[in-house]
Protein backbone atom coordinates (compact mmCIF):
# COMPACT_ATOMS: atom_id res chain seq x y z
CA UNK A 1 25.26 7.74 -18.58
CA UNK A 2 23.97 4.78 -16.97
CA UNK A 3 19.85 4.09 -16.66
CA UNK A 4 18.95 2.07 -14.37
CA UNK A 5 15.29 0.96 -14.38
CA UNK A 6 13.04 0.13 -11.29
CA UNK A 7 9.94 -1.40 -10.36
CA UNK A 8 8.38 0.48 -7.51
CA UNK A 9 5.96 -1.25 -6.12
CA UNK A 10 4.34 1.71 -2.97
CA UNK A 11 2.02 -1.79 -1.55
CA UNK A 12 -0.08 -1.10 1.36
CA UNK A 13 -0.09 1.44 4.30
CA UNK A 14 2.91 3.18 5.79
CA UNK A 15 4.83 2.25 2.09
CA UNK A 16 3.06 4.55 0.20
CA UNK A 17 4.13 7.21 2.18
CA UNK A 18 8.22 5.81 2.47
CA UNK A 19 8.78 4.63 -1.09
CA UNK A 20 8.42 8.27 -2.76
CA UNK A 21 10.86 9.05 -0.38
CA UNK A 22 13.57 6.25 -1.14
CA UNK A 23 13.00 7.02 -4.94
CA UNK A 24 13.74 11.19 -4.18
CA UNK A 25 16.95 10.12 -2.29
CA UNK A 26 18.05 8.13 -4.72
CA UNK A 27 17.42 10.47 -7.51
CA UNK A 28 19.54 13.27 -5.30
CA UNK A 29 22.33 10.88 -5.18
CA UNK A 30 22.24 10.01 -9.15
CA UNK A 31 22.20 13.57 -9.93
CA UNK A 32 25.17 14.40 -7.22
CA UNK A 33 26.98 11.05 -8.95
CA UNK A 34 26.13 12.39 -12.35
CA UNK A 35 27.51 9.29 -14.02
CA UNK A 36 23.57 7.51 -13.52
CA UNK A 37 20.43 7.98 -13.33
CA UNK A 38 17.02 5.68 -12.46
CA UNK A 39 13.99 5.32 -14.38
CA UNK A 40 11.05 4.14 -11.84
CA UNK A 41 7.98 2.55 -13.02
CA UNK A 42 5.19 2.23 -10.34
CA UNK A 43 3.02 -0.50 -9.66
CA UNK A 44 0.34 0.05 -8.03
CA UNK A 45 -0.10 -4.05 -6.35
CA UNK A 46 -0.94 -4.96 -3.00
CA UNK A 47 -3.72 -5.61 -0.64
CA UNK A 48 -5.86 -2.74 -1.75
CA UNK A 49 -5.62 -3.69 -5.05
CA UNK A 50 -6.79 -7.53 -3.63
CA UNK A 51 -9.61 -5.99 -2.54
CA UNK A 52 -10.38 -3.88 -5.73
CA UNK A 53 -9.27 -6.40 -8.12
CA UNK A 54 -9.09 -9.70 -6.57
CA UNK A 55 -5.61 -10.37 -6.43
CA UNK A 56 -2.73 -9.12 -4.59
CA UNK A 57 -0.56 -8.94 -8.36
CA UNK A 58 -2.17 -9.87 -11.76
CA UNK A 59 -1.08 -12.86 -12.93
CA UNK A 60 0.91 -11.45 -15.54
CA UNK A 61 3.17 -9.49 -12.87
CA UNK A 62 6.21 -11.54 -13.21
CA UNK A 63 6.27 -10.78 -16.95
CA UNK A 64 5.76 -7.00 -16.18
CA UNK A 65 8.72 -6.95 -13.91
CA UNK A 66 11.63 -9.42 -15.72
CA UNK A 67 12.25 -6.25 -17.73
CA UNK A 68 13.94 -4.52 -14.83
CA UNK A 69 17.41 -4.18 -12.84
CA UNK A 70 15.77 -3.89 -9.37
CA UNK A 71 12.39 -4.27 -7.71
CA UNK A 72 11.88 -1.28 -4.79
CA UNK A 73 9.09 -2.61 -2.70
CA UNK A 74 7.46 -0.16 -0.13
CA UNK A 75 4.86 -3.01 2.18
CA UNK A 76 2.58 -5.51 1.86
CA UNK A 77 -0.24 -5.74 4.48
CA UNK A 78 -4.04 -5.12 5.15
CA UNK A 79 -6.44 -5.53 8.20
CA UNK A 80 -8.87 -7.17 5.58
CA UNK A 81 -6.88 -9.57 4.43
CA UNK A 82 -5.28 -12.30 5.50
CA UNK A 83 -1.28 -12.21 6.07
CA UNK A 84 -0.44 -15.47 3.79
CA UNK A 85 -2.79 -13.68 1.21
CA UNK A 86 -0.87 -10.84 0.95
CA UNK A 87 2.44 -13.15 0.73
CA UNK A 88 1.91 -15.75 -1.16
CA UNK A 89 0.00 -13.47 -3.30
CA UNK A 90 3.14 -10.98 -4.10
CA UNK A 91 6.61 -11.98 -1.97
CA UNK A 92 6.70 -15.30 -2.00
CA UNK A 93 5.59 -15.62 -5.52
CA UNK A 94 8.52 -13.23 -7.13
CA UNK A 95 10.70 -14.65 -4.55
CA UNK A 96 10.39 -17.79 -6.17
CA UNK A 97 9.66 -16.54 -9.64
CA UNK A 98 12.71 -14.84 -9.82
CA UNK A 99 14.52 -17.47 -8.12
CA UNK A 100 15.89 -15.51 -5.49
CA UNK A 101 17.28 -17.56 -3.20
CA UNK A 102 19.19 -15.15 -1.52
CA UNK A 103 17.96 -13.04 1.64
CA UNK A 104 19.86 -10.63 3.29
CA UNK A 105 19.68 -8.51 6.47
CA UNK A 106 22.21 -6.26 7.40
CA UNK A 107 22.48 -6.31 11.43
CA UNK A 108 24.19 -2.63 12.46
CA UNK A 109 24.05 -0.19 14.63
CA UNK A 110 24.27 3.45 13.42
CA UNK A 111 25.99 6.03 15.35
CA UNK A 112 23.75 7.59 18.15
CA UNK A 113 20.73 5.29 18.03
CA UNK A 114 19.60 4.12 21.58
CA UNK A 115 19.48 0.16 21.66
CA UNK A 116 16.69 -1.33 24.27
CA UNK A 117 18.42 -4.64 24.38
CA UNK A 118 22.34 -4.06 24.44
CA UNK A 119 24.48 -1.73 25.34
CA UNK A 120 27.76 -2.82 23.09
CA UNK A 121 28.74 -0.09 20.82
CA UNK A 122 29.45 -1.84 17.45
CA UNK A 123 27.15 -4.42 16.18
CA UNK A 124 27.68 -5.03 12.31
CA UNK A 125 26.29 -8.33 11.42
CA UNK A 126 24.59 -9.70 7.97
CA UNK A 127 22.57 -12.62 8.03
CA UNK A 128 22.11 -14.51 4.72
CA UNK A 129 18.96 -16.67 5.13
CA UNK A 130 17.79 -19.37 2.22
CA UNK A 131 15.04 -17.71 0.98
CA UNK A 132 13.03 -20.67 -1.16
CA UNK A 133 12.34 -23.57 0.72
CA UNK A 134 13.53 -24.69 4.22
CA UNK A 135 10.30 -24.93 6.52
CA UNK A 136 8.26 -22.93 4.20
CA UNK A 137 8.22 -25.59 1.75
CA UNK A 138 4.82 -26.05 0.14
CA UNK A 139 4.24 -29.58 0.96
CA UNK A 140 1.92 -30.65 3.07
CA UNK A 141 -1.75 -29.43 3.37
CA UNK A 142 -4.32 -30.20 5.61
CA UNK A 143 -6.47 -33.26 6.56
CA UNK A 144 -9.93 -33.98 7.75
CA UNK A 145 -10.77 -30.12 8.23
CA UNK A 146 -13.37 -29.03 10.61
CA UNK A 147 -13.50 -32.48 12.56
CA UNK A 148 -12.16 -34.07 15.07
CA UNK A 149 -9.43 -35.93 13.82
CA UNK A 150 -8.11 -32.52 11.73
CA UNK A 151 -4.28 -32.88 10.97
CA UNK A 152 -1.93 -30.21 9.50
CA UNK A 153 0.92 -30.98 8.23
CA UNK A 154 4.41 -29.04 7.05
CA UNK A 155 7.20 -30.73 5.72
CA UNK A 156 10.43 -28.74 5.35
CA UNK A 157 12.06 -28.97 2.45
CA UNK A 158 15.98 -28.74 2.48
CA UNK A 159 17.71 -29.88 -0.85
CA UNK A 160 21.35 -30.68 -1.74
CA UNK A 161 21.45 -27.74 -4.75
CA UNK A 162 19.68 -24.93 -2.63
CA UNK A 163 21.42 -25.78 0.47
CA UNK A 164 24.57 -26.00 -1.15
CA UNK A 165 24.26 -22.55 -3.13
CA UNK A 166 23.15 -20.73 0.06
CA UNK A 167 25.85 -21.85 2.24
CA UNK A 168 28.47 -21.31 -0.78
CA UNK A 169 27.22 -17.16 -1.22
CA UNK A 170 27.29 -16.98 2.73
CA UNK A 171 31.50 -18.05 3.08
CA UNK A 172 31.73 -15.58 0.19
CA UNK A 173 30.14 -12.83 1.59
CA UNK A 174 32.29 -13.80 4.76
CA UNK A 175 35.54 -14.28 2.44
CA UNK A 176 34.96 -10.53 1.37
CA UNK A 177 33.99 -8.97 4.71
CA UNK A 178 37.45 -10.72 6.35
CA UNK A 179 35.09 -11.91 8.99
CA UNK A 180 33.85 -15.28 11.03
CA UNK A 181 30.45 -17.14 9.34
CA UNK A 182 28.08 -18.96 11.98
CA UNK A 183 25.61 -21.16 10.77
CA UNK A 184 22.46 -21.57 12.73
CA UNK A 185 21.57 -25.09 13.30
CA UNK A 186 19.24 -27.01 15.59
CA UNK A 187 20.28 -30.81 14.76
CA UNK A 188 20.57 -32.23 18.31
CA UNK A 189 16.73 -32.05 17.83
CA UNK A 190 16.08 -32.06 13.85
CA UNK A 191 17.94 -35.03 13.03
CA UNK A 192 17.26 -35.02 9.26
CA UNK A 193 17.37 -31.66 8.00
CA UNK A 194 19.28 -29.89 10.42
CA UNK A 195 22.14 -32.97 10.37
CA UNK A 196 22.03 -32.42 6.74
CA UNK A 197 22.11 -28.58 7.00
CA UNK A 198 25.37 -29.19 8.76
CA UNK A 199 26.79 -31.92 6.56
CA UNK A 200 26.85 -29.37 3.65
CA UNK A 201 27.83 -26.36 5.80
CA UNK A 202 31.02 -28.65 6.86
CA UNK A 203 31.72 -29.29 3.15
CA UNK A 204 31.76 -26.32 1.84
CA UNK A 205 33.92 -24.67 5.05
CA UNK A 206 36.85 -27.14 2.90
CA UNK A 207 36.32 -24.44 -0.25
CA UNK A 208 36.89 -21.18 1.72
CA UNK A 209 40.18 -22.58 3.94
CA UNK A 210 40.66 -18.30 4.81
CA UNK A 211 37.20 -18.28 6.58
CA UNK A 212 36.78 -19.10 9.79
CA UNK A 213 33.56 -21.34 10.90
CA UNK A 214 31.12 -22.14 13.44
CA UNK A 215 27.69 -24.19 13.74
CA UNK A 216 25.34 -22.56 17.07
CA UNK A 217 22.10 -24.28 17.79
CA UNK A 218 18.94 -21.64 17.00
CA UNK A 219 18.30 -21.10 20.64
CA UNK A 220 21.77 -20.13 21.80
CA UNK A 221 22.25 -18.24 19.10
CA UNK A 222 19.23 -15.59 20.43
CA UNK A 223 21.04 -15.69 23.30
CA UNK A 224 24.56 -14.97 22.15
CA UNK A 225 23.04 -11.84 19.96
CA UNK A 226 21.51 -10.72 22.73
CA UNK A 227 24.85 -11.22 25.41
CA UNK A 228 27.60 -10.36 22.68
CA UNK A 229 26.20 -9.48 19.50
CA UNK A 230 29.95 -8.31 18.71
CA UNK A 231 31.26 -11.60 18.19
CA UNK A 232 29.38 -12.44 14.90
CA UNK A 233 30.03 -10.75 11.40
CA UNK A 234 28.53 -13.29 9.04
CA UNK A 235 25.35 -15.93 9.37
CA UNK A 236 24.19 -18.10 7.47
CA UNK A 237 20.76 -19.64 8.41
CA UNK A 238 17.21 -21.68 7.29
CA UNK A 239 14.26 -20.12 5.93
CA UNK A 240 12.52 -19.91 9.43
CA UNK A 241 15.30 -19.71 11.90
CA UNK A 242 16.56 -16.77 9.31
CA UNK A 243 13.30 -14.88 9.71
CA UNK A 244 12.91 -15.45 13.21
CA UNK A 245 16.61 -13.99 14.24
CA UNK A 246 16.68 -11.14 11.90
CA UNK A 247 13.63 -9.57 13.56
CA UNK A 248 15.17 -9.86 16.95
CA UNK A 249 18.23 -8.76 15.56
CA UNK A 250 16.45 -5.69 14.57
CA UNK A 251 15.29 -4.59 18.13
CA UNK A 252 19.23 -4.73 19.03
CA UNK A 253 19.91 -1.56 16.56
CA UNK A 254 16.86 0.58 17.72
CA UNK A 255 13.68 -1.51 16.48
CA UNK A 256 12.42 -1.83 12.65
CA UNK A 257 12.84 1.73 11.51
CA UNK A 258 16.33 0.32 10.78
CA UNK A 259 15.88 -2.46 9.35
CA UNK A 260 15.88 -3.03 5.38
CA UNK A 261 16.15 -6.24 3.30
CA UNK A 262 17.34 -7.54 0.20
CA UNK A 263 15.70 -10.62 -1.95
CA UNK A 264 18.64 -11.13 -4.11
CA UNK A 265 19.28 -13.41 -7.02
CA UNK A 266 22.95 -13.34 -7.59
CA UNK A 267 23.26 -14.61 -11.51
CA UNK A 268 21.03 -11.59 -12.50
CA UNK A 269 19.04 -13.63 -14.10
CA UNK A 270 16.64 -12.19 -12.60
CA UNK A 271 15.63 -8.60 -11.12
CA UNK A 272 16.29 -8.60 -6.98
CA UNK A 273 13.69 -6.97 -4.54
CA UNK A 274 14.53 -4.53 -2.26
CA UNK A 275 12.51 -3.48 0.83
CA UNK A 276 12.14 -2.19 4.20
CA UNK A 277 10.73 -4.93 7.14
CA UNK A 278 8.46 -3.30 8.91
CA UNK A 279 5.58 -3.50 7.18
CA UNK A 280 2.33 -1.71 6.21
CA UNK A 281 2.56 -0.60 10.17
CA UNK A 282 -1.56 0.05 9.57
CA UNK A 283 -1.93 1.58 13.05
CA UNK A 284 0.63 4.66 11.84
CA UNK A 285 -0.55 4.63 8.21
CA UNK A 286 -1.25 8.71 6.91
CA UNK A 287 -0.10 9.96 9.91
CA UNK A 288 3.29 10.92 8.56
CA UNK A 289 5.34 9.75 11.51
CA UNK A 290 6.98 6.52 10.13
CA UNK A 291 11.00 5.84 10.05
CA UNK A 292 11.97 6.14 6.66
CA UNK A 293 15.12 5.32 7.28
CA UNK A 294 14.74 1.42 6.53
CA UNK A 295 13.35 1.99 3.11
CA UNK A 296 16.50 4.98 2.15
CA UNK A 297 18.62 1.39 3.49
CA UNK A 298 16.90 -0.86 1.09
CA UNK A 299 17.80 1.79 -1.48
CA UNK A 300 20.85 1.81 -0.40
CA UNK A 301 21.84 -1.83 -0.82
CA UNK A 302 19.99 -1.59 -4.90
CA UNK A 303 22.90 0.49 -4.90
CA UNK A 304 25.84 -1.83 -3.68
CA UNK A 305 23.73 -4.26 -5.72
CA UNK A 306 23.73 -2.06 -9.14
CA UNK A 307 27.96 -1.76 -8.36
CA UNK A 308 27.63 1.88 -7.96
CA UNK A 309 29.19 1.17 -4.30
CA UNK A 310 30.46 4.76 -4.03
CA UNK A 311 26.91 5.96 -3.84
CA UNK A 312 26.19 3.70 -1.54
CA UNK A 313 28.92 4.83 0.62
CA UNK A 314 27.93 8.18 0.79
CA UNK A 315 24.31 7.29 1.46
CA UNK A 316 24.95 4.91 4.12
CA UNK A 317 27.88 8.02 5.53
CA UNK A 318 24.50 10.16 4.98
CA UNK A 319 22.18 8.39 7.62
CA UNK A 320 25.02 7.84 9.64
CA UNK A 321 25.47 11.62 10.30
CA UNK A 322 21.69 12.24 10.25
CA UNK A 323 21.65 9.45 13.23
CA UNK A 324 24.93 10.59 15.06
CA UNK A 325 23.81 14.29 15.35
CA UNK A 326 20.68 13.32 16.70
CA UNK A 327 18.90 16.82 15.93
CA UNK A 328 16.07 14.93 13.72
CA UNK A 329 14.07 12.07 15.19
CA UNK A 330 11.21 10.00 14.39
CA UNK A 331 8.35 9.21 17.40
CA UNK A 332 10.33 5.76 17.43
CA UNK A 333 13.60 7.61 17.68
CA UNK A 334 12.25 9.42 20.73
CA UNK A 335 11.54 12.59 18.38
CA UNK A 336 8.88 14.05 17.39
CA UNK A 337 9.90 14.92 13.39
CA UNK A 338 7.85 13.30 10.50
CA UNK A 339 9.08 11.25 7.82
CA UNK A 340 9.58 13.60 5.27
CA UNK A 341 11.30 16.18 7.48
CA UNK A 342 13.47 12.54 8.08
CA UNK A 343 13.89 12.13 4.22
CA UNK A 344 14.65 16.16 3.97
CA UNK A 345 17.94 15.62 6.47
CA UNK A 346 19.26 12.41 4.60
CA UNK A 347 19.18 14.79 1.16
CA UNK A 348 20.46 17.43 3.28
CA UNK A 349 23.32 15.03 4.13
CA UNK A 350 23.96 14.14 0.56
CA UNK A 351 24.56 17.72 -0.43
């Protein structure tokens, strides 16, 4: 039998409360599967343990982690501390510690779930996003603080290697999903790195001749998810322009309680890090009412990840009922169930 060994890292607020859950689903599945299993270690990192200890992870995290197949993270996020704290102090640094340069965001609509923005029945899109430089680059810094003449400055970063890898994992994911990749672009303003963004995404297209491509400037391509979010099945976009699009594109399938995320880096050199994007959500934190659903995704794609992609089938054919039926409902759902009783119907599912 198969052991696969994960990091859980609970974080901060709601994640606590959604992580246990993830781990208990995907426990139920390994034992229904009975050809694997999962060994999680838990670590307990995050803002809370900033304010305890000083520090978001210990500085010997990245060596505590390496040893694992997958990172499950539950949230990152405090009132008391400030939000590029509590990233740079634990995402971005395993992000870029573990080199992965991969982030994606699966874009879909299950069955039964009310959109607020559209009203097209099938939306089923995954965004791949450069996850390790782009405009959150480190350069820059800032200049004559506190006076007058203060300047801040940002460069954006874009190189030939990291643009070149991203764009060549996005026509692959595109190559195996049969489907149309857009890149997202915004060089009839960003002459140098956008131009350049599209130089590469033009050379690659000459590698994957069964794909079909398309360049849409940032703006229009809001638009377009918002006016026919059917037309797209595979994007491939910048650091910022990535992070930007996914959120909205998580409002068009029934808000964040359905949205999950994968840090991936695809030579396994490396573990990935799995997790859900909404957040510590401190405003709902012990009450028991948050979507779990997000985090049991994130779970789902360690699975595709891991290869067992049966398992991930049946988990993803799991929420889908769970959704479809309708009978159990979050308060963002437009139910009044609680998490676990949420968790409870996905195992229910699985049975």
């Amino acid at each position: 039998m198969k052991t696969y060994k994960i990091a859980s890292i609970p974080g901060d607020g709601v994640g606590k409360e959604l992580l246990p859950i993830g781990e208990k689903v995907l426990n139920k599945l390994s034992e229904i599967d009975g050809s694997f299993k999962f060994e999680f270690e838990t670590f307990p990192w995050g803002c809370e343990h900033y304010l305890d200890k000083g520090m978001v992870m210990p500085s010997d995290g990245l060596q505590k982690l390496e040893k694992f197949d997958a990172i499950y993270l539950g949230a990152v996020g405090h009132p008391k501390v400030p939000d590029y704290v509590a990233s740079d102090g634990l995402l971005y640094t395993i992000r870029k510690g573990f080199n992965q340069y991969v982030n994606m965001r699966p874009i879909k609509l299950l069955p039964g779930i009310y959109s607020p923005v559209i009203t097209k029945d099938e939306v089923d899109i995954t965004f791949i996003r450069e996850n390790t430089e782009g405009e959150y680059g480190e350069i820059g810094g800032i200049f004559r603080e506190d006076s007058t003449y203060e300047v801040a400055i940002q460069t954006n970063v874009f190189s030939r290697y990291a643009t070149e890898r991203i764009m060549k994992y996005a026509y692959e994911v595109a190559e195996e999903k049969n489907g149309t990749l857009t890149s997202v672009t915004k060089s009839n303003a960003l002459k140098h790195s956008m131009v350049f963004w599209d130089k590469i995404f033009n050379e690659i297209s000459n590698n994957y001749p069964n794909v079909k491509s398309k360049s849409i400037f940032a703006d229009a391509m809001a638009m377009f998810m918002i006016t026919k979010p059917e037309t797209f099945d595979v994007v491939v976009a910048s650091n910022l322009f990535g992070d930007i699009l996914t959120d909205l594109g998580s409002v068009l399938v029934g808000g964040l309680g359905f949205a999950p995320g994968a840090n991936i880096n695809p030579e396994n050199k490396y573990p990935s890090m799995f997790e859900p994007i909404h957040g510590s959500a401190p405003d709902i934190a012990g009450k028991g009412i948050c979507n779990p659903l997000a985090t049991i995704w994130a779970g789902q794609m360690i699975l595709e990840f891991l290869g067992e992609k049966k398992a991930a089938e049946k988990l993803m054919e799991a929420m889908s009922k769970v959704t479809s039926e309708g009978i159990i409902k979050t308060p963002d759902m437009g139910g009044d169930n609680t998490t676990i009783e949420m968790g409870n119907e996905v195992i229910e599912k699985l049975k």
